[in-house]
Protein backbone atom coordinates (compact mmCIF):
# COMPACT_ATOMS: atom_id res chain seq x y z
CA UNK A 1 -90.89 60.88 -16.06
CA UNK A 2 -93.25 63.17 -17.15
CA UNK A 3 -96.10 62.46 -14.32
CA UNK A 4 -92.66 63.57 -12.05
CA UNK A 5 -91.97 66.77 -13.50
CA UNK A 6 -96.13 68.01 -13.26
CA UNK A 7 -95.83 66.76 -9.72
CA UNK A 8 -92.96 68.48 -9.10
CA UNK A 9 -95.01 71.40 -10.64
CA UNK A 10 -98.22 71.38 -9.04
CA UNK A 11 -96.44 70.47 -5.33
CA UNK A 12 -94.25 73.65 -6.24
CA UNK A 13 -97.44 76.13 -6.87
CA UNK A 14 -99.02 75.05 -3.73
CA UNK A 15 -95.97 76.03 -2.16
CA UNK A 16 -95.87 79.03 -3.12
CA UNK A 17 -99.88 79.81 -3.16
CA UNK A 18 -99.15 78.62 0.38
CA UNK A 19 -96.85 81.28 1.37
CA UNK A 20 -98.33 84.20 -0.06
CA UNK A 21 -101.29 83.24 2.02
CA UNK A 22 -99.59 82.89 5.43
CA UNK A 23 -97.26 86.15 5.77
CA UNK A 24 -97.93 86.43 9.36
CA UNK A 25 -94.39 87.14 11.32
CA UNK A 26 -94.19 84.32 14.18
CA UNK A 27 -91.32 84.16 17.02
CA UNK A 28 -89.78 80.80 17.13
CA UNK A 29 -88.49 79.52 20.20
CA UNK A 30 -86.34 76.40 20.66
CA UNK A 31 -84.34 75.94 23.71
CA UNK A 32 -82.32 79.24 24.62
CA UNK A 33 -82.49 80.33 21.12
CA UNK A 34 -85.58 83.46 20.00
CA UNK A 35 -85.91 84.04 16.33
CA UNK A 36 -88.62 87.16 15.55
CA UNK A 37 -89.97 87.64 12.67
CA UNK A 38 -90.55 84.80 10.45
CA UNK A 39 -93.14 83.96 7.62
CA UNK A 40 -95.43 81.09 9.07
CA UNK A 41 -95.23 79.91 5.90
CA UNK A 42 -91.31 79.66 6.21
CA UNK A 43 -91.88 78.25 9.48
CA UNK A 44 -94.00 75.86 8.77
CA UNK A 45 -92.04 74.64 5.24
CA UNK A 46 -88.73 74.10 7.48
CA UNK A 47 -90.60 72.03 9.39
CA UNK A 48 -92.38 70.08 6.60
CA UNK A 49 -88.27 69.65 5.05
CA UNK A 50 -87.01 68.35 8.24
CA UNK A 51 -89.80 65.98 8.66
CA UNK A 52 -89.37 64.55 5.05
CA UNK A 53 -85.28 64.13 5.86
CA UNK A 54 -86.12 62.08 8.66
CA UNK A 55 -88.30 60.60 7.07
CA UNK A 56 -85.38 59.47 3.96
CA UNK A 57 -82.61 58.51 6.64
CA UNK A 58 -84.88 56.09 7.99
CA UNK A 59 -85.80 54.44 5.03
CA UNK A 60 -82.01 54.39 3.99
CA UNK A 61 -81.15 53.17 7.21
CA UNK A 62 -84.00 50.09 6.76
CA UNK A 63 -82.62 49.55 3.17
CA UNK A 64 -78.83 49.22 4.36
CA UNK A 65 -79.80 46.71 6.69
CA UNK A 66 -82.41 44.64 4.43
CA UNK A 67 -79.16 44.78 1.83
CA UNK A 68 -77.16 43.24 4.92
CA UNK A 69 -79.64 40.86 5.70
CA UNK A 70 -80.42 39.50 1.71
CA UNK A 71 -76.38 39.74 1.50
CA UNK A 72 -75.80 37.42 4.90
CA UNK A 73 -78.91 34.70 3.76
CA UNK A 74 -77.40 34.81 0.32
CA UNK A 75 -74.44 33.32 1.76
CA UNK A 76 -76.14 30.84 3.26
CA UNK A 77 -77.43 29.49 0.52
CA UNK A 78 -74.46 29.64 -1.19
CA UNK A 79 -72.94 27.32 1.68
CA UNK A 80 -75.94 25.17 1.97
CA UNK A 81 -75.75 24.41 -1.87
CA UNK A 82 -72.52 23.67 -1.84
CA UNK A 83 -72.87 20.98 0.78
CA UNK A 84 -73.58 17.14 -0.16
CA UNK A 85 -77.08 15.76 -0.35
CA UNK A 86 -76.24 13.15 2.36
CA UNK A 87 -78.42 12.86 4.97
CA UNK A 88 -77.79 14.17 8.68
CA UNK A 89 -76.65 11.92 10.93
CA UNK A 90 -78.92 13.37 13.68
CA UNK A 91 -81.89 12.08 11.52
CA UNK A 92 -82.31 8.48 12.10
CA UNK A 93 -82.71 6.34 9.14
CA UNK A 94 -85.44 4.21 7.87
CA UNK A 95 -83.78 0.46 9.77
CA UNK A 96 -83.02 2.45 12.95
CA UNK A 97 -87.24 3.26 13.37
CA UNK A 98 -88.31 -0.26 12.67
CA UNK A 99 -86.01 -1.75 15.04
């Protein structure tokens, strides 16, 4: 826990060595919307945020389904286990082969 919290630290420095060196205003365009003015650092750092939420829905949308998934195979076992050991009747036996 404690390697997190000097992460956490150092990553939160950076940040903000990062933004006192990149004070430039920057106009922002997207679509019909103009925004003046902004910090590049700001800029960039929104980006950086949206890129890492993307980033977490995706992963929580691969680790509902792989809970799905383990959930439906974990079923199937369950049914499989529960069945008798008798053999298939699509699998001939030993005095069908030798005739």
């Amino acid at each position: 826990m404690l390697f997190i919290y000097l992460l956490m630290a150092v990553v939160g420095v950076l940040a903000m060595i990062f933004a006192v060196q990149n004070p430039d205003p920057v106009a922002v365009r997207f679509l019909h919307w103009r925004i003046a003015d902004l910090p590049l650092s700001l800029v960039i750092l929104f980006s950086a945020i949206v890129g890492v939420i993307c980033a977490a829905v995706s992963g929580f949308a691969q680790q509902v389904r792989l809970k799905l998934k383990i959930r439906q195979l974990e079923r199937r076992i369950a049914q499989l286990s529960d069945a008798p050991d008798k053999p298939s009747s699509t699998v001939p036996g030993p005095e069908t082969i030798r005739g």
